[in-house]
PDB file of N, CA and C in Angstrom:
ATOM      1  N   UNK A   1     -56.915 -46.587 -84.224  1.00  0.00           N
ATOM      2  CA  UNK A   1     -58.157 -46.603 -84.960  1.00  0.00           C
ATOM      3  C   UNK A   1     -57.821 -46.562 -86.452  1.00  0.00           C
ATOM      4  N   UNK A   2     -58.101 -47.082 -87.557  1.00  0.00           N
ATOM      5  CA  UNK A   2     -58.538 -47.116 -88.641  1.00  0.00           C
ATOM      6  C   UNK A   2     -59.718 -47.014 -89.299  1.00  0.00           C
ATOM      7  N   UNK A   3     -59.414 -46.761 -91.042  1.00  0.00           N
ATOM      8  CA  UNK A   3     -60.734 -46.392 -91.062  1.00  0.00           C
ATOM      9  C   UNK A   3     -60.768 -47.282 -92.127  1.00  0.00           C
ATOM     10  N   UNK A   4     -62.206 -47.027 -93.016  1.00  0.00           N
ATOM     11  CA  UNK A   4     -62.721 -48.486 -93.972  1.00  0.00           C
ATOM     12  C   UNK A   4     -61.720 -49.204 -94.649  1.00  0.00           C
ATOM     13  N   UNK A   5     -60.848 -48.272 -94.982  1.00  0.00           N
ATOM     14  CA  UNK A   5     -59.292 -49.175 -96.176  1.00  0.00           C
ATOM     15  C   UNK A   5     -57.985 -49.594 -95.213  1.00  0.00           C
ATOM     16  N   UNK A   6     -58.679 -49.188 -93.959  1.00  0.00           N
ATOM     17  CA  UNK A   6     -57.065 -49.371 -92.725  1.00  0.00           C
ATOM     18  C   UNK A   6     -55.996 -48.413 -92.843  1.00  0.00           C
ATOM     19  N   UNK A   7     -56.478 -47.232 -93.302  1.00  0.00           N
ATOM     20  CA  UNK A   7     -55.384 -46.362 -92.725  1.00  0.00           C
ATOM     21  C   UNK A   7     -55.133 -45.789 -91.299  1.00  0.00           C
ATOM     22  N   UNK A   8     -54.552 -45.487 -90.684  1.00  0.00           N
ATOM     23  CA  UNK A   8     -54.873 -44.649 -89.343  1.00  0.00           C
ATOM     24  C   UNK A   8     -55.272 -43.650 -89.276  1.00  0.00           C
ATOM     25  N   UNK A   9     -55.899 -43.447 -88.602  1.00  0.00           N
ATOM     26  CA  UNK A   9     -56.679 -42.329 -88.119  1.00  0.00           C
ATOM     27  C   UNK A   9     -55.774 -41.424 -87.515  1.00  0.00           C
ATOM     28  N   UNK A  10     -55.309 -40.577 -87.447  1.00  0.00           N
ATOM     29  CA  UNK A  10     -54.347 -39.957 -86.676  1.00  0.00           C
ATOM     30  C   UNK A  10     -54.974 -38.733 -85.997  1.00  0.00           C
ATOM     31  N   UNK A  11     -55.944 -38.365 -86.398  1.00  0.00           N
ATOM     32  CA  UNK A  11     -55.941 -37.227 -85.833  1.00  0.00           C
ATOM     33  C   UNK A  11     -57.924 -37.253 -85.930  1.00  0.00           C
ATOM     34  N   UNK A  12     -58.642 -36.896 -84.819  1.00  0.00           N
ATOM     35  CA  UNK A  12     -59.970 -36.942 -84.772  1.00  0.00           C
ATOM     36  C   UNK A  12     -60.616 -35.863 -84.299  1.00  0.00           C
ATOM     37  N   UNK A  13     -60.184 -34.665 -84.279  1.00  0.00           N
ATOM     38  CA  UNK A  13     -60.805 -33.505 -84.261  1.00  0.00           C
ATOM     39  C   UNK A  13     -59.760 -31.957 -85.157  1.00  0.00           C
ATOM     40  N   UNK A  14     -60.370 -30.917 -85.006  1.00  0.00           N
ATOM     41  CA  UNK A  14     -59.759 -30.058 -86.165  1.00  0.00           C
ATOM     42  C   UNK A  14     -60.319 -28.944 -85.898  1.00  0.00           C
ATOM     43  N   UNK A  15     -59.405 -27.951 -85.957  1.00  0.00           N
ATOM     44  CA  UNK A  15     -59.554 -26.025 -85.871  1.00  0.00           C
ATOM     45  C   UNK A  15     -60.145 -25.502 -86.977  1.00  0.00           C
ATOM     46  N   UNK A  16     -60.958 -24.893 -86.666  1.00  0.00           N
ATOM     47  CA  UNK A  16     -60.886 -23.781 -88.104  1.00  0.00           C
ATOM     48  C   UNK A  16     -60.213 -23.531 -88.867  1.00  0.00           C
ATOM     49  N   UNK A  17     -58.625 -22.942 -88.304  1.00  0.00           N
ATOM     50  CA  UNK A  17     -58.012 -22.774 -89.625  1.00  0.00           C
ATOM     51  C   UNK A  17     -57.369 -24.509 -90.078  1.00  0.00           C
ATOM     52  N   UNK A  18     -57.950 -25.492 -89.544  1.00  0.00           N
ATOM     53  CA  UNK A  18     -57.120 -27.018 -89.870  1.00  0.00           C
ATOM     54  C   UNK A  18     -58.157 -26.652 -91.423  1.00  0.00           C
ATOM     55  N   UNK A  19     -59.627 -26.458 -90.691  1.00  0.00           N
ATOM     56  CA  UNK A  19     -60.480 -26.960 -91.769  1.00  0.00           C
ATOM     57  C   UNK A  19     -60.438 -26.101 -93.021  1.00  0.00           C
ATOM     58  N   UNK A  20     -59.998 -24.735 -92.947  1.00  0.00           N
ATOM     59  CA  UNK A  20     -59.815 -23.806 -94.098  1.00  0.00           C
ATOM     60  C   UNK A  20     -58.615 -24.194 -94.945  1.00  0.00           C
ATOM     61  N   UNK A  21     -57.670 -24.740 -94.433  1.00  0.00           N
ATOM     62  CA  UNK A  21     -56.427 -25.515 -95.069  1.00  0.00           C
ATOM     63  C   UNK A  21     -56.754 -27.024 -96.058  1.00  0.00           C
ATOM     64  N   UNK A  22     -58.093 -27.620 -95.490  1.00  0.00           N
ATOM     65  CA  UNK A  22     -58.679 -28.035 -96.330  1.00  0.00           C
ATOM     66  C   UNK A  22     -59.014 -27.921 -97.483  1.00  0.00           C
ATOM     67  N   UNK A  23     -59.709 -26.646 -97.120  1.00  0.00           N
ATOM     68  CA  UNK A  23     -60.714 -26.095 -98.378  1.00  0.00           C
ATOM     69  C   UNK A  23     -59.704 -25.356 -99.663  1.00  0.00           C
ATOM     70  N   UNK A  24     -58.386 -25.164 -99.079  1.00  0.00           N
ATOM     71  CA  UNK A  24     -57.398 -24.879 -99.830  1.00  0.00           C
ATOM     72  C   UNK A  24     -56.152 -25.988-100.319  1.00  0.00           C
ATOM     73  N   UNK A  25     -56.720 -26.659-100.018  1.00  0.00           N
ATOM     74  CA  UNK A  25     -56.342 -27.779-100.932  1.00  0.00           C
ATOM     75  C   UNK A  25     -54.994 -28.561-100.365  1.00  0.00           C
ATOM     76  N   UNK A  26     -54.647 -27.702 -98.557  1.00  0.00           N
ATOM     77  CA  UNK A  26     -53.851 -28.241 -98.039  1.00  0.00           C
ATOM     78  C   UNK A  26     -53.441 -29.418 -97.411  1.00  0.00           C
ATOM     79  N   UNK A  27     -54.808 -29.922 -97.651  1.00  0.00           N
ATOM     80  CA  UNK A  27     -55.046 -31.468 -96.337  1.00  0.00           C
ATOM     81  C   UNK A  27     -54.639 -32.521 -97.253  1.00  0.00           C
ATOM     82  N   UNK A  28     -55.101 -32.948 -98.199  1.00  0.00           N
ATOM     83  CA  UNK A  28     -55.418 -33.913 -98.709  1.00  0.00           C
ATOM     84  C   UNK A  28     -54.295 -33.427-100.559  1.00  0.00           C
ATOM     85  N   UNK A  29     -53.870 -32.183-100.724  1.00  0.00           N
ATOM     86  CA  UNK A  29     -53.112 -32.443-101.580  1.00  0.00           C
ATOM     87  C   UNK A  29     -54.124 -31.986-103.051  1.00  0.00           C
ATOM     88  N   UNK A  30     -53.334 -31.717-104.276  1.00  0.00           N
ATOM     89  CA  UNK A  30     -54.219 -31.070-105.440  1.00  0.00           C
ATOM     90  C   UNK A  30     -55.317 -32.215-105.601  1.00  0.00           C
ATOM     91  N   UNK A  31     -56.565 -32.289-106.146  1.00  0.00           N
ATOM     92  CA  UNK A  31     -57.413 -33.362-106.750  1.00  0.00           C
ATOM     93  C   UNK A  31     -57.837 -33.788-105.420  1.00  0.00           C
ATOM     94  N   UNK A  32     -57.636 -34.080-104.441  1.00  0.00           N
ATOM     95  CA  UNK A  32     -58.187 -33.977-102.993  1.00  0.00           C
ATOM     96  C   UNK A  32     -59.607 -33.617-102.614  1.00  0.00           C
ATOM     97  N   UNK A  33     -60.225 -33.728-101.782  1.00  0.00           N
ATOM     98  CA  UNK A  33     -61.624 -33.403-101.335  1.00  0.00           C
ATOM     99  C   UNK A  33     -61.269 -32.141-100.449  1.00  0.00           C
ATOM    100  N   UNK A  34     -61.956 -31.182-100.802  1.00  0.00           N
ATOM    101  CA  UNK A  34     -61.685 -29.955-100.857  1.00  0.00           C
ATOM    102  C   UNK A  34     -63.290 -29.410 -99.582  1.00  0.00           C
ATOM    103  N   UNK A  35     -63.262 -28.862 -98.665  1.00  0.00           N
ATOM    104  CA  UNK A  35     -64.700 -28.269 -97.804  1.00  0.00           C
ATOM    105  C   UNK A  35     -64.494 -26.766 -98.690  1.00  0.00           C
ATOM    106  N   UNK A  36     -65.665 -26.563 -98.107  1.00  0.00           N
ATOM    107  CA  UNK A  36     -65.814 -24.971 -98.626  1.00  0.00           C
ATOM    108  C   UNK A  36     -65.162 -23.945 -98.051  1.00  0.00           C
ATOM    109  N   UNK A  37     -65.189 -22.501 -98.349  1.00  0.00           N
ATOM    110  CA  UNK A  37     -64.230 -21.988 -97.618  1.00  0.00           C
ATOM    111  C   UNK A  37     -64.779 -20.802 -97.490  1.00  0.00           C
ATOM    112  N   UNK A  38     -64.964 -19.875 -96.483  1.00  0.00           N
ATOM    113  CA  UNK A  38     -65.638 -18.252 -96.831  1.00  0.00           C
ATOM    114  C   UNK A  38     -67.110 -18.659 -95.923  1.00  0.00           C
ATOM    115  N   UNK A  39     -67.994 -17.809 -96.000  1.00  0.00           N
ATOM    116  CA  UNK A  39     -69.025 -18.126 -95.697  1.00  0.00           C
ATOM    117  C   UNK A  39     -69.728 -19.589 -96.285  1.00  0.00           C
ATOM    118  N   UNK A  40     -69.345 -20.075 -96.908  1.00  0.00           N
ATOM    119  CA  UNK A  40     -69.784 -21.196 -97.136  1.00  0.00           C
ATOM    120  C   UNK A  40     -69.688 -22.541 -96.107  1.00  0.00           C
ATOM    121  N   UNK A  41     -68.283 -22.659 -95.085  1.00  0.00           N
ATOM    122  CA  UNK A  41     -67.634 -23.358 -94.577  1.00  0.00           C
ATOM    123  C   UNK A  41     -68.353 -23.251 -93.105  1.00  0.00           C
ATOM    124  N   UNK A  42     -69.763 -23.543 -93.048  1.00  0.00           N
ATOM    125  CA  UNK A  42     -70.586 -23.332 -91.981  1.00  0.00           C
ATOM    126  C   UNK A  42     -70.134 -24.361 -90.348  1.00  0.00           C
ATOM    127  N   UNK A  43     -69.060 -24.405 -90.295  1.00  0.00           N
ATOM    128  CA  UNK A  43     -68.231 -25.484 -89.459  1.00  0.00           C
ATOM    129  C   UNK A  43     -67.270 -24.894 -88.600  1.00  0.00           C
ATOM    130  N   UNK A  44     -67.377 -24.256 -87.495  1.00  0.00           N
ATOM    131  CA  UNK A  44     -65.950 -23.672 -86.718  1.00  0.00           C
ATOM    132  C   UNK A  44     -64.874 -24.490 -86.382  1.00  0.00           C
ATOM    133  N   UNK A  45     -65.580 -26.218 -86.033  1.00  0.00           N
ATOM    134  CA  UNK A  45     -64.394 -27.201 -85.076  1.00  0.00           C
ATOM    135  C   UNK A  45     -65.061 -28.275 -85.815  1.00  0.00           C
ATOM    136  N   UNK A  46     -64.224 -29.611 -85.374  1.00  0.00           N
ATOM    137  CA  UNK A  46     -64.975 -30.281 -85.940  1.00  0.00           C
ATOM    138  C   UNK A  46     -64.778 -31.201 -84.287  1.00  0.00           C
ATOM    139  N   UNK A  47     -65.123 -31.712 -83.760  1.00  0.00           N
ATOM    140  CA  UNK A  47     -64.961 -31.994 -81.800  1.00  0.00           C
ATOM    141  C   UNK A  47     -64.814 -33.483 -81.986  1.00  0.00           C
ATOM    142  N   UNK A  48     -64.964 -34.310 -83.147  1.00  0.00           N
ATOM    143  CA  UNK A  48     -64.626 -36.094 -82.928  1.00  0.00           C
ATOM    144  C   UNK A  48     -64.821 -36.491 -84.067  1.00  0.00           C
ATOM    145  N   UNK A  49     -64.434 -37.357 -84.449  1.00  0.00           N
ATOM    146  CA  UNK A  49     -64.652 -38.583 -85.604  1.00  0.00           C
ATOM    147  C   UNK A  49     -64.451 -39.503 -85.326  1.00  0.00           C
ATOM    148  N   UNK A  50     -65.771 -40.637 -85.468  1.00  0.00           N
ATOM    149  CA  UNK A  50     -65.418 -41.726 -84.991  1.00  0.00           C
ATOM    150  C   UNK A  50     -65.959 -42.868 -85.797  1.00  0.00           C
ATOM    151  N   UNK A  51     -65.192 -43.611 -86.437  1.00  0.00           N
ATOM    152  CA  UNK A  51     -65.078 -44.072 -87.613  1.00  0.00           C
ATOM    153  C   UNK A  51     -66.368 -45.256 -88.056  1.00  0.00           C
ATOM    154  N   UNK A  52     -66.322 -45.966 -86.564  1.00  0.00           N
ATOM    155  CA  UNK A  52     -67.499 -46.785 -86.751  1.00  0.00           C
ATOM    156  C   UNK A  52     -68.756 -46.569 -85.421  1.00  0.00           C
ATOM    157  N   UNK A  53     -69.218 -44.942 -85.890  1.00  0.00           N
ATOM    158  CA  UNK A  53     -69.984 -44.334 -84.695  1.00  0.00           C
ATOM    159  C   UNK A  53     -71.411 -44.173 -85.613  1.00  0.00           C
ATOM    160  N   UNK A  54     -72.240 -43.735 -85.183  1.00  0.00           N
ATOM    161  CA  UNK A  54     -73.819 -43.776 -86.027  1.00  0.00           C
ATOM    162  C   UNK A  54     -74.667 -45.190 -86.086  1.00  0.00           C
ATOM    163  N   UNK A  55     -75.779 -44.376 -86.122  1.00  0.00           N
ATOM    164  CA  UNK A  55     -76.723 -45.466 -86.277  1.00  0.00           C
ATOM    165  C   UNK A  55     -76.455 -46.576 -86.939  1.00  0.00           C
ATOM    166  N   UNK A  56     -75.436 -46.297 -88.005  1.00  0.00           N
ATOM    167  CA  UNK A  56     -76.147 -47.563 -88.746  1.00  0.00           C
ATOM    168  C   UNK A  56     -74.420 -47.697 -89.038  1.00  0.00           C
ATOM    169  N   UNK A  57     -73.089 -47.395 -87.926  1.00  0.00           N
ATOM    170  CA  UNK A  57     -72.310 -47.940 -87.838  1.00  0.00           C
ATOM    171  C   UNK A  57     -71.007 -47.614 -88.628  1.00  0.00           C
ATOM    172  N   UNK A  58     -71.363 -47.051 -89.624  1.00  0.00           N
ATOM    173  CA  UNK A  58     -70.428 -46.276 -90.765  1.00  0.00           C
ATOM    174  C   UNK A  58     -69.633 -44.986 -90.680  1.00  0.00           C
ATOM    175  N   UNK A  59     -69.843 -44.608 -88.867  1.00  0.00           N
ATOM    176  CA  UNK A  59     -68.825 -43.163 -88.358  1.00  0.00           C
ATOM    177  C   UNK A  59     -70.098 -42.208 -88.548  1.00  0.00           C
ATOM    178  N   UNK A  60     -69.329 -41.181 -87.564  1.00  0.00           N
ATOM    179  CA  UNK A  60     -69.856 -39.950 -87.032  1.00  0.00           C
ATOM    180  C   UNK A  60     -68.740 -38.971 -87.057  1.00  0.00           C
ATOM    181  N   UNK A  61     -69.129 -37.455 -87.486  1.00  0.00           N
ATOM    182  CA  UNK A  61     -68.365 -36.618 -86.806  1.00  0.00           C
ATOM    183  C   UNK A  61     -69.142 -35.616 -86.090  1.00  0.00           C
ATOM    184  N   UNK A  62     -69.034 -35.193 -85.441  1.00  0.00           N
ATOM    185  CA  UNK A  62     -69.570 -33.794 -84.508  1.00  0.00           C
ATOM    186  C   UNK A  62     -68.801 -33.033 -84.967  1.00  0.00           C
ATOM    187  N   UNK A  63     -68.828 -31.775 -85.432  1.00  0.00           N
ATOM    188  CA  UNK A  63     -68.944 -30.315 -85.429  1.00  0.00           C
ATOM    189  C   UNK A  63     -69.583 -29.352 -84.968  1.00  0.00           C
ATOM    190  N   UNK A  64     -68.967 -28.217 -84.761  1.00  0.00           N
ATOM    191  CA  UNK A  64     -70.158 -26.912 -84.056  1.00  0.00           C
ATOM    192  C   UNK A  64     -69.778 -26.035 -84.767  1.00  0.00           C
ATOM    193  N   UNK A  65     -70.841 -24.932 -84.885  1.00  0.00           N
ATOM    194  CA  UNK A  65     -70.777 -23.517 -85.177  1.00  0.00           C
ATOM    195  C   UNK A  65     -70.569 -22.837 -84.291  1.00  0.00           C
ATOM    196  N   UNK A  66     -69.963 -21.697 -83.679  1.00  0.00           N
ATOM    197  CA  UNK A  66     -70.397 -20.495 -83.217  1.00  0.00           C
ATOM    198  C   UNK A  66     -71.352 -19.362 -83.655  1.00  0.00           C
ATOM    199  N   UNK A  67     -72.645 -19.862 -83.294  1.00  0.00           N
ATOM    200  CA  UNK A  67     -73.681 -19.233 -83.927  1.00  0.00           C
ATOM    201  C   UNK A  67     -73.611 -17.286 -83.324  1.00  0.00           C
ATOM    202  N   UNK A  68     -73.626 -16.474 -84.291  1.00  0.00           N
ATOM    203  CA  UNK A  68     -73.497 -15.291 -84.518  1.00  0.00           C
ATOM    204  C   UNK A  68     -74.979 -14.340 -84.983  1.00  0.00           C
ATOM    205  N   UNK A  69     -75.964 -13.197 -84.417  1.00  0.00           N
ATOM    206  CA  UNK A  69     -76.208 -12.945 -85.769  1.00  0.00           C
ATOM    207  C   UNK A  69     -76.066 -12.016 -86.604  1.00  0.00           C
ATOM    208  N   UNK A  70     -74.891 -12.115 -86.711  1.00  0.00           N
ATOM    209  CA  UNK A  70     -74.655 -11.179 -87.614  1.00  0.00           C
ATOM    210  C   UNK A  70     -74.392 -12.259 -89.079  1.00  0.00           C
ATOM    211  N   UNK A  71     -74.267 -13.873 -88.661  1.00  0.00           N
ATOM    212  CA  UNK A  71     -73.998 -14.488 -89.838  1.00  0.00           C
ATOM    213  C   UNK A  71     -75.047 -14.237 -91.251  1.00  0.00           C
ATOM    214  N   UNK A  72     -74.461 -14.879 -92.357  1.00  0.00           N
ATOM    215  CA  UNK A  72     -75.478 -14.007 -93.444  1.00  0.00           C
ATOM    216  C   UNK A  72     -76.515 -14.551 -93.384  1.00  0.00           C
ATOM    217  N   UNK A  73     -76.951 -16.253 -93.030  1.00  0.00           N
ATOM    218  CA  UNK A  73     -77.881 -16.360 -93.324  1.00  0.00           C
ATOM    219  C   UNK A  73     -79.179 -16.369 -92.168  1.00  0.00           C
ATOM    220  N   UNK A  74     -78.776 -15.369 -91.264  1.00  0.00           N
ATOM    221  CA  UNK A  74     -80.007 -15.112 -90.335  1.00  0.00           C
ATOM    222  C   UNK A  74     -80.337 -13.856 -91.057  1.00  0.00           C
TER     223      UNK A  74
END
């Protein structure tokens, strides 16, 4: 699979701590697209990406929460 510029796709789903390694600037490197991190990072998994998935053809990803309530914003 590739995606709009033809790189490969290598990898189409992601852990929590994949996605907090993100938000720290581990994924993608300094100047990188960075997710949030802390309570902000409302995302536990991310379960698929699929590049030319959605309505209107331009990719999908699914993610879930583990909804809690103790989270802050209930």
């Amino acid at each position: 699979m590739t995606n709009s510029i033809n790189l490969p796709l290598e990898q189409t789903s992601f852990s929590r701590d994949e996605l907090l390694d993100c938000g720290h600037g581990k994924m993608f490197g300094p100047g990188g697209a960075h997710l949030p991190v802390g309570d902000m990072l409302m995302v536990d998994r991310i379960t698929s990406i699929e590049l030319g998935g959605g309505k209107a053809g331009k990719g999908r990803i699914l993610a879930e929460l583990d909804i809690d309530p103790d989270l802050w914003f209930f």
